[in-house]
Protein backbone atom coordinates (compact mmCIF):
# COMPACT_ATOMS: atom_id res chain seq x y z
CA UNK A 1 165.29 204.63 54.55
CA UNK A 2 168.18 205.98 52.64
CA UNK A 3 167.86 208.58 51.11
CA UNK A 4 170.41 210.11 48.58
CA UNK A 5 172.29 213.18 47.89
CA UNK A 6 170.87 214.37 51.36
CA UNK A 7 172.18 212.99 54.16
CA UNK A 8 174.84 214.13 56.08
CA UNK A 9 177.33 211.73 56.34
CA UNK A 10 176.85 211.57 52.62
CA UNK A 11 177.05 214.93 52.04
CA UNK A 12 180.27 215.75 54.01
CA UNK A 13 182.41 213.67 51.62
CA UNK A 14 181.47 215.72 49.12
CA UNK A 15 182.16 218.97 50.87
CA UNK A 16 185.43 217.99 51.89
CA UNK A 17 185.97 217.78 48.02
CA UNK A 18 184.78 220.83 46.95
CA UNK A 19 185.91 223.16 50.18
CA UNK A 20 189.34 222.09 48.58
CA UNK A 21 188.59 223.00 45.24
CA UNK A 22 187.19 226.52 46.51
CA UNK A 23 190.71 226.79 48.10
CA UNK A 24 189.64 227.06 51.67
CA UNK A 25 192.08 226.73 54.31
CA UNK A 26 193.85 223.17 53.61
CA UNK A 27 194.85 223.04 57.45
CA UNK A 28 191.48 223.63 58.87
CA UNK A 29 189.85 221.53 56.17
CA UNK A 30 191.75 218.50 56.92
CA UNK A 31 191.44 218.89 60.59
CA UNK A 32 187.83 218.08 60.17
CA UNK A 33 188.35 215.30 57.84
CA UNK A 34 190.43 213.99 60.60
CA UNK A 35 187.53 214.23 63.31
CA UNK A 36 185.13 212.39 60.98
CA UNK A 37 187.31 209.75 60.43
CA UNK A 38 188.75 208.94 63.45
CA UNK A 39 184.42 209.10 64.52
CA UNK A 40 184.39 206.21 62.14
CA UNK A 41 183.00 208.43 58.90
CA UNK A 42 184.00 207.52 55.70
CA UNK A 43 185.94 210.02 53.60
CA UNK A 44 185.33 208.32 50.05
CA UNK A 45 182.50 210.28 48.24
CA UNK A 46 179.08 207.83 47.68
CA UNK A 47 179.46 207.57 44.14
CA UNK A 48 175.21 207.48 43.36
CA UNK A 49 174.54 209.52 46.31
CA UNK A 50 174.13 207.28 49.00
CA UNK A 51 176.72 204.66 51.20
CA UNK A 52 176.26 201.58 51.60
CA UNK A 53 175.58 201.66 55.75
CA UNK A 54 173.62 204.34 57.57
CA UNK A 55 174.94 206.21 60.14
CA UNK A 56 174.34 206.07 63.58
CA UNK A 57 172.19 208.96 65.15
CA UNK A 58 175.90 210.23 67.23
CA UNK A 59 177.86 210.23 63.86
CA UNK A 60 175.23 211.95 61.33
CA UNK A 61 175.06 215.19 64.43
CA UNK A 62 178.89 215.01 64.03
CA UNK A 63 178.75 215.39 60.53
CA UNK A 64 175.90 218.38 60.52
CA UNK A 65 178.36 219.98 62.96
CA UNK A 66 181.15 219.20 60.91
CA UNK A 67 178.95 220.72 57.62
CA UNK A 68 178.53 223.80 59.19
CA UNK A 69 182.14 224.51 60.60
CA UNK A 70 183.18 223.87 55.99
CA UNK A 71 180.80 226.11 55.71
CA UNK A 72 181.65 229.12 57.38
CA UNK A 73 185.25 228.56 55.80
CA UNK A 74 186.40 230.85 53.46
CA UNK A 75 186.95 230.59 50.28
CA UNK A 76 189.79 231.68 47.90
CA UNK A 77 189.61 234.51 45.74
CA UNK A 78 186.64 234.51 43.47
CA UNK A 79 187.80 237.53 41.41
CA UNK A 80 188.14 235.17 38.12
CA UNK A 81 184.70 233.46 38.87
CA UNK A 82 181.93 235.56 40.38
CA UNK A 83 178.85 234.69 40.76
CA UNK A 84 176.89 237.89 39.83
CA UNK A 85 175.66 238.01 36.68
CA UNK A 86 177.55 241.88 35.57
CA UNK A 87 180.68 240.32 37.26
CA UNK A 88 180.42 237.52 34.96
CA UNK A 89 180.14 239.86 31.88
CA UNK A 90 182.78 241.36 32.79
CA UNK A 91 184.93 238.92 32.74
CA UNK A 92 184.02 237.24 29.23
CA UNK A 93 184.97 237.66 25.90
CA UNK A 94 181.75 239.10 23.38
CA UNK A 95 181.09 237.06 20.42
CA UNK A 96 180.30 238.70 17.03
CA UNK A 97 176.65 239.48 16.96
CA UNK A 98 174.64 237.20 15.01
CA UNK A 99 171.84 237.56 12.92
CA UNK A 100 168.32 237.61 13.90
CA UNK A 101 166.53 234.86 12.71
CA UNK A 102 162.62 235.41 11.27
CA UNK A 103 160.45 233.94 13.94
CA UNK A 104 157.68 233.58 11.98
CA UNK A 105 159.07 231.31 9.09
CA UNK A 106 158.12 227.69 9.08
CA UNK A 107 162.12 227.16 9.17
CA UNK A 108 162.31 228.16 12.70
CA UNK A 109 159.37 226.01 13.83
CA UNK A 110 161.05 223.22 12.39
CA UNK A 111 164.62 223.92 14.16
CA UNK A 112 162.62 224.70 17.70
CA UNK A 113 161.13 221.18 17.09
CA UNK A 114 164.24 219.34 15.69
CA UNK A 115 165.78 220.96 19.09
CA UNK A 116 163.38 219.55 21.67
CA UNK A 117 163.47 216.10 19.46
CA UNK A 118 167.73 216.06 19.61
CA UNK A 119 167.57 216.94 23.25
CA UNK A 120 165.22 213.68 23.78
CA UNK A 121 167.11 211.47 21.70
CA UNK A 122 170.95 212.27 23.19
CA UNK A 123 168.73 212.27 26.66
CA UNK A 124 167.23 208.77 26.07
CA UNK A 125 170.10 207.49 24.42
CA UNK A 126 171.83 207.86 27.91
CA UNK A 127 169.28 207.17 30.38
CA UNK A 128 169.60 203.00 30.60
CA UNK A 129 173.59 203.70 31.22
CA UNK A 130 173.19 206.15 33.52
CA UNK A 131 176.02 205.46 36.46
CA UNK A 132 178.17 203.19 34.25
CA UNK A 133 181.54 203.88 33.56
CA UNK A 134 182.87 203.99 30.73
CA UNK A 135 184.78 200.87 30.64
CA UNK A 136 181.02 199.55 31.39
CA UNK A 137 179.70 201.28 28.55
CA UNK A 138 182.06 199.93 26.18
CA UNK A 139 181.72 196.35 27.71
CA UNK A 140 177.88 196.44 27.09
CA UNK A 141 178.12 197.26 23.63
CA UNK A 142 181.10 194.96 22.57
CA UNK A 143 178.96 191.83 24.02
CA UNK A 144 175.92 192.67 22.17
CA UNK A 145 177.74 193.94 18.55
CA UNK A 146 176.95 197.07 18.96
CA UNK A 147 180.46 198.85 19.15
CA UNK A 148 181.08 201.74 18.35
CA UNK A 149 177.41 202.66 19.70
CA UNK A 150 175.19 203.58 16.66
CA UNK A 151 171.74 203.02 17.54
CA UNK A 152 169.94 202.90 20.99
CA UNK A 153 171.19 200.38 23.98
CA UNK A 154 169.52 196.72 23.94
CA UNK A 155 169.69 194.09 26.53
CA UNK A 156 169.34 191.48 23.63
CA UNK A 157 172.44 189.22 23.18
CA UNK A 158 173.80 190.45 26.74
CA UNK A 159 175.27 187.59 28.88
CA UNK A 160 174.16 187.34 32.05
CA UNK A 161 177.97 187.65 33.58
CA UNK A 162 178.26 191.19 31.69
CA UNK A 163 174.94 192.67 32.99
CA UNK A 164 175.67 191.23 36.86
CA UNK A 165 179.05 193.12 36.47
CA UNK A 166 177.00 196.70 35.10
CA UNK A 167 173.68 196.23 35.73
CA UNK A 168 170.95 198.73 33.40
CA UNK A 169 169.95 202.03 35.30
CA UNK A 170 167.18 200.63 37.26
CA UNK A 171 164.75 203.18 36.72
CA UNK A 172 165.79 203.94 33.36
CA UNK A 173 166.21 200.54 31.79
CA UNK A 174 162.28 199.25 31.65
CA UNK A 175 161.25 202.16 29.16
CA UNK A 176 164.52 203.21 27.41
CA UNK A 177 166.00 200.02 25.68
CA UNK A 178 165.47 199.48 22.16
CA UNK A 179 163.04 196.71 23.00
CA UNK A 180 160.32 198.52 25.01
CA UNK A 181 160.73 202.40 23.41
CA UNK A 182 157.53 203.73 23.23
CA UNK A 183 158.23 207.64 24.06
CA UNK A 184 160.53 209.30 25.40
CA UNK A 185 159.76 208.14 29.24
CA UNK A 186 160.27 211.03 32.17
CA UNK A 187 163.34 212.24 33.15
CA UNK A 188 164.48 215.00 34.93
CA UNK A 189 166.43 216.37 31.61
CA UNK A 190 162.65 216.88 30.04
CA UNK A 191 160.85 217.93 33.58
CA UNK A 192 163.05 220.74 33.38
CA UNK A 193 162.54 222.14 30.12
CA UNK A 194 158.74 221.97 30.33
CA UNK A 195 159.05 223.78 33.77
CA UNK A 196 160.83 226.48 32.01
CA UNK A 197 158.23 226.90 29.59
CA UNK A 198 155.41 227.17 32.20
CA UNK A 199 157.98 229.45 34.00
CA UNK A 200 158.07 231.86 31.14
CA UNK A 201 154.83 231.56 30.53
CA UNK A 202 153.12 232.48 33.79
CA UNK A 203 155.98 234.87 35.14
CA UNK A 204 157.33 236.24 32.02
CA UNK A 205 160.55 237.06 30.88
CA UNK A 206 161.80 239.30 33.27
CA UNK A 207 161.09 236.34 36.11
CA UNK A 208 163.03 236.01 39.34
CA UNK A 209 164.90 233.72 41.42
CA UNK A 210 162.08 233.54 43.47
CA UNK A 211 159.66 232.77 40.47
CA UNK A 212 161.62 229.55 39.80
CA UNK A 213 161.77 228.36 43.37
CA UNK A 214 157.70 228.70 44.07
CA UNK A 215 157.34 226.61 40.54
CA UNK A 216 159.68 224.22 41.69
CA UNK A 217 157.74 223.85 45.39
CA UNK A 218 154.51 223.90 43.09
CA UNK A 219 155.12 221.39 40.26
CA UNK A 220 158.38 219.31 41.35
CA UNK A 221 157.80 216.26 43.86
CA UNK A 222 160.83 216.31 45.99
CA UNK A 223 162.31 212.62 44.70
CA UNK A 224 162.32 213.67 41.51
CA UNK A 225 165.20 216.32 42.07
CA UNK A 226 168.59 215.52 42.49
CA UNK A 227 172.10 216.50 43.75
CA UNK A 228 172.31 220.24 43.76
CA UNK A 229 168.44 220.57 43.32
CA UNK A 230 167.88 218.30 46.08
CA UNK A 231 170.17 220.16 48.90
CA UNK A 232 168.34 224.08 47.39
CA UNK A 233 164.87 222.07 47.27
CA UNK A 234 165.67 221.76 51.42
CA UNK A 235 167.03 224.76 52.08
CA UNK A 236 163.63 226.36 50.46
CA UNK A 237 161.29 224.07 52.52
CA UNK A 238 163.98 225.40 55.63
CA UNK A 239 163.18 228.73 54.94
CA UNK A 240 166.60 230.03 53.06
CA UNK A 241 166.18 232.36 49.95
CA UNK A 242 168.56 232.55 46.63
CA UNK A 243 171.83 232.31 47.09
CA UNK A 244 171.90 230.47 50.50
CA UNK A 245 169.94 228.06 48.77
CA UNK A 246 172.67 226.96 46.36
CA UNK A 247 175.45 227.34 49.41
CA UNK A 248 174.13 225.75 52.45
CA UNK A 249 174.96 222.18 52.74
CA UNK A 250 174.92 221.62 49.01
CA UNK A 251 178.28 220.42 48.23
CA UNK A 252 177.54 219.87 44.16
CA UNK A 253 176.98 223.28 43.54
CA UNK A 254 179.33 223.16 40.79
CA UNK A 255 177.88 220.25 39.10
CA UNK A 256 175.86 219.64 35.74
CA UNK A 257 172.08 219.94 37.59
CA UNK A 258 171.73 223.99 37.18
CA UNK A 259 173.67 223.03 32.97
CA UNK A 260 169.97 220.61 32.25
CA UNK A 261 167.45 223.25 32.83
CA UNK A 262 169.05 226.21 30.08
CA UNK A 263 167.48 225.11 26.83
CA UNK A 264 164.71 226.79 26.78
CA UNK A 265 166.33 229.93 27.80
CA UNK A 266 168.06 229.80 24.58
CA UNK A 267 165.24 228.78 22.41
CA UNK A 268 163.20 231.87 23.49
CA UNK A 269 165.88 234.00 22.73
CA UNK A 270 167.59 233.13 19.28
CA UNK A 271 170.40 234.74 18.36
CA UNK A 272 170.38 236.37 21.56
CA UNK A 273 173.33 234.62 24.19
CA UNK A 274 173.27 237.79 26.48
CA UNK A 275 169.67 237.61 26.91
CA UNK A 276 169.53 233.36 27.02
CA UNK A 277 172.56 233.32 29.56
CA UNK A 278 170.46 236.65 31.67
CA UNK A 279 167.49 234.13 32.11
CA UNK A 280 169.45 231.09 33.14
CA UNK A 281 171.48 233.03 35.43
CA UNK A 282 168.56 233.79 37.05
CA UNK A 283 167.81 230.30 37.16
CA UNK A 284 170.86 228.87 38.04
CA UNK A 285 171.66 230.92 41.31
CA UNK A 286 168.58 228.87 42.68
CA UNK A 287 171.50 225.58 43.21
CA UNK A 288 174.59 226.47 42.26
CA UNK A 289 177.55 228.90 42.07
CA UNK A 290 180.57 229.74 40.24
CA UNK A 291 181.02 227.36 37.42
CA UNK A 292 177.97 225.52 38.05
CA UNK A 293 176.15 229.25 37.26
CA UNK A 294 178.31 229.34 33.95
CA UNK A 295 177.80 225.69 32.73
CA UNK A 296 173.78 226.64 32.91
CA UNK A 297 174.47 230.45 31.05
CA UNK A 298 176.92 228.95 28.71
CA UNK A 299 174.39 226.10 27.66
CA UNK A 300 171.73 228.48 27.40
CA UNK A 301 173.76 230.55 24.66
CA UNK A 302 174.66 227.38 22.92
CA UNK A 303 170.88 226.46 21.98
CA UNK A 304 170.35 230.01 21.41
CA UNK A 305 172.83 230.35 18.69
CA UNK A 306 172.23 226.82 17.25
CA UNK A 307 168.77 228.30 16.58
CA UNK A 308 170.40 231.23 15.06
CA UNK A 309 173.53 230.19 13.03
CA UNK A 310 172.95 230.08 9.24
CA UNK A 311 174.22 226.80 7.42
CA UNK A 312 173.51 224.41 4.42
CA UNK A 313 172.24 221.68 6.93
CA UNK A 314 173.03 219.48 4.05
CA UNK A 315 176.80 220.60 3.52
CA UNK A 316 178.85 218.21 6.21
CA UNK A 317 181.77 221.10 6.06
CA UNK A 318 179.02 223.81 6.85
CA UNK A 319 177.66 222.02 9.31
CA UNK A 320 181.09 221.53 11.23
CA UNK A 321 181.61 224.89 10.66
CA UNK A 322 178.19 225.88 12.41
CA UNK A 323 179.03 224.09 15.33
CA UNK A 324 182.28 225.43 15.89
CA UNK A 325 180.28 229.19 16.02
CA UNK A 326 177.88 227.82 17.85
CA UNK A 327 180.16 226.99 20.75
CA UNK A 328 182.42 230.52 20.03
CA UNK A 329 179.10 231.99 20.78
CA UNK A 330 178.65 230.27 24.42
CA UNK A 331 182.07 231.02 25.63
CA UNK A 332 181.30 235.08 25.09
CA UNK A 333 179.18 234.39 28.22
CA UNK A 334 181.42 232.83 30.90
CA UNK A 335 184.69 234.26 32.28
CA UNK A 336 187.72 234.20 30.11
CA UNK A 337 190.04 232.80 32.98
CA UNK A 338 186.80 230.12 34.27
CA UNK A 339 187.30 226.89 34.67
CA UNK A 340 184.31 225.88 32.87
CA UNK A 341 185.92 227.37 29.54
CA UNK A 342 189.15 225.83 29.95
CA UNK A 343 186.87 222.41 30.29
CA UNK A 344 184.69 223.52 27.23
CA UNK A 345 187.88 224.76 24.90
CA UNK A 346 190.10 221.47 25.82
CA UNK A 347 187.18 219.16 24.99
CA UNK A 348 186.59 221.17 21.54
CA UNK A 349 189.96 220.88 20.37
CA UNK A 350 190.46 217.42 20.99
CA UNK A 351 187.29 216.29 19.10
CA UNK A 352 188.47 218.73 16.28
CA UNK A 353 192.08 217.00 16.32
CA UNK A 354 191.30 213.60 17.44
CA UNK A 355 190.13 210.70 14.30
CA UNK A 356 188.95 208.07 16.77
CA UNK A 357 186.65 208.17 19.20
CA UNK A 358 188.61 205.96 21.94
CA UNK A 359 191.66 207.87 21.81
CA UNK A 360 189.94 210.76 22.21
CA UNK A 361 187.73 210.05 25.47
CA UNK A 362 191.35 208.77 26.30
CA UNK A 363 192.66 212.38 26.63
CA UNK A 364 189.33 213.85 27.97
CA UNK A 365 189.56 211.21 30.48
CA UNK A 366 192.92 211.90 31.42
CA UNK A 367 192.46 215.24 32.21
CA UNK A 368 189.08 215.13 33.95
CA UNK A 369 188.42 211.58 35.18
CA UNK A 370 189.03 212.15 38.87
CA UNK A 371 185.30 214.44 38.96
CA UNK A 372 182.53 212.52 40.48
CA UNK A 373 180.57 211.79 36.90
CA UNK A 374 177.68 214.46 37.75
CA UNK A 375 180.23 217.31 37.75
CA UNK A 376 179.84 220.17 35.44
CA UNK A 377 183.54 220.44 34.04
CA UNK A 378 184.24 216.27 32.72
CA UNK A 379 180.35 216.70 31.46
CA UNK A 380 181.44 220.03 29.33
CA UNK A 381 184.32 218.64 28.10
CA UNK A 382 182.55 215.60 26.93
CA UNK A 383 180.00 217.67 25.40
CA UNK A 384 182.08 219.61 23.19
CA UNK A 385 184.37 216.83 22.25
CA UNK A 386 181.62 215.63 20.74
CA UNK A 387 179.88 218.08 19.57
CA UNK A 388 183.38 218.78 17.25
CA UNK A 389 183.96 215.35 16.86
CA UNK A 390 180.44 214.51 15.56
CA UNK A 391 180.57 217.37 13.25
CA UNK A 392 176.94 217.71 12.87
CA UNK A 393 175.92 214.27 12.65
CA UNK A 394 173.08 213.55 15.69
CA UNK A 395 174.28 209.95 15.88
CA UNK A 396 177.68 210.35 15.98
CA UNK A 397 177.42 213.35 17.83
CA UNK A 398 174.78 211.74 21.11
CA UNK A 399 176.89 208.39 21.07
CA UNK A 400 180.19 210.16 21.37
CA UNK A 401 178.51 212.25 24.75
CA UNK A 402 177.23 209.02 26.12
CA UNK A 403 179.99 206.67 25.29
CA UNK A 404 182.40 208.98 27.44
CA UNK A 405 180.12 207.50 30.55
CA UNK A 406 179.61 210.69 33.01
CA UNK A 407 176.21 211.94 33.10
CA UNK A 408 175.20 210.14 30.03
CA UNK A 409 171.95 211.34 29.27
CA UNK A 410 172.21 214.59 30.52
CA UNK A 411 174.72 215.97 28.41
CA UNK A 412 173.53 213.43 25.65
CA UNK A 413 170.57 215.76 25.78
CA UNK A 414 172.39 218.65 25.96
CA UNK A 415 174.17 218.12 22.43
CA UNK A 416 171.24 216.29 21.36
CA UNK A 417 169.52 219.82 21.12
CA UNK A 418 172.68 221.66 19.23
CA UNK A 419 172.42 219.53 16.92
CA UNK A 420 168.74 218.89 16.70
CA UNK A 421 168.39 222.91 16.41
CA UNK A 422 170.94 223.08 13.68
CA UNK A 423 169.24 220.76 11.09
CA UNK A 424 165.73 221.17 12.13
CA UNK A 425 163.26 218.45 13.03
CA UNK A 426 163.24 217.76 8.93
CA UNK A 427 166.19 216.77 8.06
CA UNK A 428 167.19 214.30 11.74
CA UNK A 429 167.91 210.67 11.12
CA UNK A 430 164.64 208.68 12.47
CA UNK A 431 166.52 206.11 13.47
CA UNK A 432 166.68 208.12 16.68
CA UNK A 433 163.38 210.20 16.38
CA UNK A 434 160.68 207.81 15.42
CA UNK A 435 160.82 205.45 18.30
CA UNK A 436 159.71 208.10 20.55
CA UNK A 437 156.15 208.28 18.68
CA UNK A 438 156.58 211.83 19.48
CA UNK A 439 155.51 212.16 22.85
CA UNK A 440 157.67 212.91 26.15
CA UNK A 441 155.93 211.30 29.04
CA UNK A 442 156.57 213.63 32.98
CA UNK A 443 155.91 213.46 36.76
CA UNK A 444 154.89 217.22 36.46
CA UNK A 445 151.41 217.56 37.45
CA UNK A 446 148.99 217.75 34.67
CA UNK A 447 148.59 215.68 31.30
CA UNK A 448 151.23 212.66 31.53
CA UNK A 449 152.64 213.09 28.12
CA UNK A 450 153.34 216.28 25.64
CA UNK A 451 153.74 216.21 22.17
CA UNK A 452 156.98 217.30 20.61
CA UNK A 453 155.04 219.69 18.07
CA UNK A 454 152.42 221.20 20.93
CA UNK A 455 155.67 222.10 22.73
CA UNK A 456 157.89 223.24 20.22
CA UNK A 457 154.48 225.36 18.80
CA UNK A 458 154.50 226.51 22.78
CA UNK A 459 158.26 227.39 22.25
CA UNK A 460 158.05 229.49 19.05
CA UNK A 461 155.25 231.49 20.90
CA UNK A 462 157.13 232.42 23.39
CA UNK A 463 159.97 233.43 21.35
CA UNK A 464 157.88 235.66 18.98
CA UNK A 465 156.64 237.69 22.55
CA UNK A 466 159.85 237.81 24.04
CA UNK A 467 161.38 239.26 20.83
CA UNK A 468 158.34 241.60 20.32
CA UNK A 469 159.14 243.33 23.89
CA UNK A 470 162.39 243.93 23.15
C-alpha cells in the first residue's frame, strides 16, 4: 500500500525543502541530501504526496534517520515570525476597529448563511481540478467553450486526448461536475468547518489545543486528513502533544491545511479579528508553524470582518471597497515583516492593477510558482488577487482562485466565504448556489448531510453566546 503524505522517503523531499527555507545550516542540509541520494532516494518532492515506487525496507530506515538528523537542525532566526500567539501581536500592524454588527437582525443570519454557501461554491468549484496545473485548467476549459471559467467544470464536449493528458480529480470528479451536482459532496474544506462548530460548541470558546486534537481523534477517520494534518494526526496517535505535533516529521507545516479550518473562527466573532485570529491560533499550532499559524489567523480575521464591514451590497464600487477593508483587517493580525503578508499584499495589488485575468496569474505565477501547489504563500496570493480582482462578484471572484490551479478548491472556498459573507445568502448568483440543493454531504460521524440554514442558524447561535460573554 502507498500511502501519501506519510511515508518517509516521501516525506524527506519535502523536508529538505523546507529545512532550507527555515534557513538551517545549508552545509549540513545538503550533506544529507547527498547520503539519500547516493542510497538511491529521490530528491524531487512527490507532487500528490506519494512516488511512484516504494522504497525498500533499508532505504525508508535511512530516510527516518535522515528525518530526524533535519530535525534537530536549527533554524534561522524566527524573531520576524514567531509562533506564539503575543509574539505574533507584537509584531503586526492594528486595524481600525470596526463596528459591531447586531447579531440578532435577520441581516446577519443571512450573511452567516451567504458565507457557508460562498465557501461551498468556490470549494466545489475547485474540487474536480484539484492537482491540475494551471496550463491544465485552462486546457480543459478552452476544449469544452468554457473559457474564461464562468460556471461549474463539465466533462461534456471534452476530447478524450485532453482528459488522458489531465485527467478529473478522481475522487472529486463523480459528484462535482456540472452533470451529476446534487450537493455539495464531502470534502475536507467543509469537514473542517463543521468540526469547528461542534468544537465550540462542546468546549467553548476559551478551548485548547488539546480540545481540537481529542475532536480530531474522535470525529476525523485518519484518510480523510491530509498533508500537515496527516503527519500531527501521527504524532498524536505517537503520543506527542501541541507543538511537537506540528514539528516532528511534518515537513508542510507551512502549508494551506491549518488556512481551511479558520472560518468559523471568524463567523463567531464578527467584527472581532483579535478574538477570530486568538481561536485559530489555538487551532492552528495543532499542524503547523510560522506562516502556516498566520495563513489560518489571518483567514480567520478575513471572514470575521466580511461579516462585519458595512456596504451597499448592490453598489459594485462599495463592494470593491469592502473587500479591500476586509483584507486591511486580516493583515492587523500577522507580522508586519511575515512572509505570508508580503504573499497576501503582492497578490492584492496585482488584482487591483491588473485588467485581465491571464496576465495577472502571469505575475502571481512568476513570483510564487516554484511552491508545491498546497503551500500557504502561492494559495494567499491567489486568494487575494482575486478577491481584488473579482471585486465582489462570487463568480468572478471563485473562478479567478481556481483558474490560478494551486489548491483549487481550498482557497476557492476560502474567498468563496468573503464574498458570500459580504452580500449575504440573498443577494448570491444561483447559478452557483442552487445546484447544491442546499445540503453539504461529510465523513464526520453522524447525519450524512447538513443543511446550509441548520448550520448557519448553528453559527449565529454561537456568535450571539460568544459575544454575550464578552
Amino acid at each position: 500500500m502507498r500511502l501519501t503524505w506519510a511515508q518517509p522517503e516521501d516525506l524527506l523531499p519535502h523536508e529538505l525543502i523546507q529545512s532550507q527555507t527555515e534557513g538551517k545550516s545549508p552545509e549540513a542540509v545538503a550533506a544529507i541530501a547527498r547520503r539519500w541520494e547516493t542510497a538511491g532516494g529521490q530528491t524531487t518532492a512527490p507532487v500528490s504526496g506519494a512516488g511512484p515506487v516504494p522504497a525498500t525496507p533499508e532505504v525508508r530506515a535511512l530516510a527516518r534517520e535522515l528525518m530526524d538528523e533535519l530535525g534537530a537542525l536549527a533554524a534561522a532566526s524566527m524573531a520576524a515570525e514567531p509562533n506564539e500567539f503575543d509574539q505574533i501581536m507584537a509584531l503586526a500592524v492594528p486595524a481600525p476597529e470596526l463596528p459591531a454588527p447586531d447579531l440578532t437582525g435577520a441581516a446577519f443570519a443571512d450573511r452567516v448563511l451567504g458565507a457557508w454557501q460562498g465557501r461551498a461554491a468556490g470549494c466545489l468549484l475547485g474540487k474536480p481540478v484539484e492537482k491540475i496545473p494551471r496550463q491544465g485548467i485552462e486546457e480543459i476549459l478552452r476544449a469544452t467553450g468554457r473559457w474564461p471559467l464562468s460556471d461549474y467544470f463539465t466533462a461534456k464536449g471534452l476530447p478524450p486526448e485532453v482528459n488522458e493528458r489531465w485527467p478529473w480529480n478522481r475522487r472529486s470528479a463523480p459528484t462535482s461536475l456540472a452533470e451529476n451536482i446534487t450537493s455539495m459532496p464531502e470534502d475536507d474544506d467543509l469537514n473542517f468547518p463543521l468540526l469547528a462548530l461542534s468544537l465550540l460548541e462542546e468546549s467553548g470558546p476559551d478551548f485548547t489545543t488539546d480540545d481540537v486534537a481529542t475532536l480530531w481523534l474522535n470525529n476525523l477517520p485518519g484518510g480523510r486528513v491530509f498533508t500537515a494534518e496527516r503527519a500531527a494526526y501521527r504524532n498524536l496517535l505517537d503520543a506527542y502533544s501541541a507543538p511537537e505535533t506540528a514539528t516532528r516529521n511534518n515537513p508542510f507545516r507551512e502549508w494551506i491545511g491549518a488556512l481551511i479550518r479558520a472560518d468559523v473562527f471568524g463567523w463567531v466573532n464578527p467584527g472581532d479579528p483579535v478574538s477570530a485570529a486568538k481561536m485559530a491560533w489555538t487551532d492552528a499550532r495543532l499542524s503547523h508553524t510560522q506562516n502556516g499559524i498566520y495563513g489560518e489567523m489571518w483567514a480567520a480575521a478575513l471572514t470575521s470582518a466580511a461579516l462585519a464591514v458595512q456596504c451597499d451590497a448592490a453598489d459594485k464600487n462599495e463592494l470593491a471597497a469592502a473587500i479591500d477593508q476586509v483584507l486591511a483587517v486580516a493583515l492587523s493580525v500577522v507580522p508586519r515583516d511575515s512572509q505570508l503578508r508580503q504573499a497576501a499584499e503582492f497578490g492584492a495589488q496585482v488584482g487591483r492593477t491588473c485588467t485581465d485575468l491571464s496576465a495577472g496569474l502571469d505575475q502571481i505565477h512568476e513570483k510564487y510558482g516554484s511552491l508545491h501547489w498546497v503551500h500557504v504563500l502561492n494559495n494567499v496570493a491567489a486568494g487575494t488577487f482575486a478577491l481584488t480582482f473579482g471585486r465582489g462578484d462570487l463568480g468572478q471572484t471563485i473562478s479567478a482562485a481556481v483558474t490560478a490551479g494551486w489548491d483549487t478548491d481550498s482557497i476557492g472556498a476560502t474567498v468563496g466565504s468573503v464574498v458570500g459573507g459580504l452580500q449575504g445568502a440573498s443577494r448570491l448568483d444561483q447559478r452557483w448556489i442552487a445546484p447544491m440543493n442546499g445540503v453539504v454531504s461529510t465523513s464526520l460521524p453522524g447525519a450524512s448531510q447538513h443543511s446550509f440554514t441548520d448550520l448557519a442558524a448553528r453559527t449565529v447561535v454561537l456568535a450571539q453566546t460568544i459575544a454575550k460573554q464578552n
